[in-house]
Protein backbone atom coordinates (compact mmCIF):
# COMPACT_ATOMS: atom_id res chain seq x y z
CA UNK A 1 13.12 -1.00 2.85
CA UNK A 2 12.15 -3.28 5.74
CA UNK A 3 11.32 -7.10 4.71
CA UNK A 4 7.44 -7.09 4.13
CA UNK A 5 7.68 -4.55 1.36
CA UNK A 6 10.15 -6.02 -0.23
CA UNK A 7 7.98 -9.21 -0.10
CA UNK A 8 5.11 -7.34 -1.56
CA UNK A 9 7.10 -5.54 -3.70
CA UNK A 10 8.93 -9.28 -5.64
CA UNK A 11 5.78 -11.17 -5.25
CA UNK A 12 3.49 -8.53 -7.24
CA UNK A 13 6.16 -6.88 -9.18
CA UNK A 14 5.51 -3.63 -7.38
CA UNK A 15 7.91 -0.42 -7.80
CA UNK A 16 9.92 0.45 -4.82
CA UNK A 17 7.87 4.25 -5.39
CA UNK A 18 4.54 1.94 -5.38
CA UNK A 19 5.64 -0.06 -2.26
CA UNK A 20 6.43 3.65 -0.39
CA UNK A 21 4.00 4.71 2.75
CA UNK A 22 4.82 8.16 2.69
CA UNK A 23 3.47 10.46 -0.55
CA UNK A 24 1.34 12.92 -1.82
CA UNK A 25 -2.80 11.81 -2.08
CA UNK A 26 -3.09 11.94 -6.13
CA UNK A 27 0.76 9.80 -5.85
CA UNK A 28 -0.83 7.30 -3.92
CA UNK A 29 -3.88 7.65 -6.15
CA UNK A 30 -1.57 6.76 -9.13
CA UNK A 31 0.36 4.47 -7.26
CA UNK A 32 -2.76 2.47 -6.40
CA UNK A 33 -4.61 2.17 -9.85
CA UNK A 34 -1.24 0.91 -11.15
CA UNK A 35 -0.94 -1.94 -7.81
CA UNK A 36 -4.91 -2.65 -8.75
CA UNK A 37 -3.99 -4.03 -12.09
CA UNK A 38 -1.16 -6.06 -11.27
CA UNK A 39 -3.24 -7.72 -7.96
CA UNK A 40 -5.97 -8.34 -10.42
CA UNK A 41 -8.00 -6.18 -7.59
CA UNK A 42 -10.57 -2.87 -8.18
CA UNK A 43 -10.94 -1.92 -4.48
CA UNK A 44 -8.55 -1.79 -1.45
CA UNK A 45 -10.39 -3.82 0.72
CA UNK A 46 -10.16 -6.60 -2.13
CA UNK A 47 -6.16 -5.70 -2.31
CA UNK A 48 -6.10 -6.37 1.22
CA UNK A 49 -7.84 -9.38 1.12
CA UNK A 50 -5.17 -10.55 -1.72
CA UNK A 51 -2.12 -9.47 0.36
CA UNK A 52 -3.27 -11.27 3.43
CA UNK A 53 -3.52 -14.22 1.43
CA UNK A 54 -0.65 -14.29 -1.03
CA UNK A 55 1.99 -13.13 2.16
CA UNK A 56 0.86 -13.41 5.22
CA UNK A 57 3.84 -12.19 6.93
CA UNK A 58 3.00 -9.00 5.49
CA UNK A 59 0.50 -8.25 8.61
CA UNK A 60 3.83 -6.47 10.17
CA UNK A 61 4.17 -3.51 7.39
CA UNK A 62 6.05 -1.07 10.07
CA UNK A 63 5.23 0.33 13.20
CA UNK A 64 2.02 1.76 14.80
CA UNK A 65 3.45 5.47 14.33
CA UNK A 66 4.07 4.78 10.36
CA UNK A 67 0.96 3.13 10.30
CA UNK A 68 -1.21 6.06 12.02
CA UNK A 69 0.62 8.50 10.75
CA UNK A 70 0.30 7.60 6.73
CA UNK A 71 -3.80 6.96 7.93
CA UNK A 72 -3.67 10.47 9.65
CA UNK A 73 -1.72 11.98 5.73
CA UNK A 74 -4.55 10.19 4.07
CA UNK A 75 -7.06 11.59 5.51
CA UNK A 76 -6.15 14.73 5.52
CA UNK A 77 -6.01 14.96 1.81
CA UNK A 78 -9.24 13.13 1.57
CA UNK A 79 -10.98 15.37 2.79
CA UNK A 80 -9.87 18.00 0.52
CA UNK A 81 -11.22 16.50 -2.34
């Protein structure tokens, strides 16, 4: 795993499966009720707000194409729902 996540992953005691990018909508679903609790956080705009502040090296998760293409996975399965 690249730096940032593993910064994220020791500072909130994150899994390296809850620090992954790439997974299945009701995964990251899990994943994310799970990284809510131990951020003290309810809403991912809040979590964001947290990560920003606690690591702010953490800006720089991977690059644009990881970035997009985890967005493009997400809301793909959104919209099934």
């Amino acid at each position: 795993m690249n730096e940032p996540i593993e910064l994220l992953r020791c500072h909130f005691g994150l899994t390296p499966s809850e620090a992954r990018l790439s997974m299945t909508y009701e995964t990251a679903r899990t994943h994310l009720k799970s990284i809510f609790q131990k951020t003290g956080t309810c809403r991912q705009a809040e979590l964001v707000v947290v990560i920003v502040t606690a690591l702010p090296g953490c800006m720089r998760l991977g690059s644009n194409e990881q970035i997009s293409g985890a967005n493009e996975q997400i809301s793909e399965q959104g919209q099934s729902d």
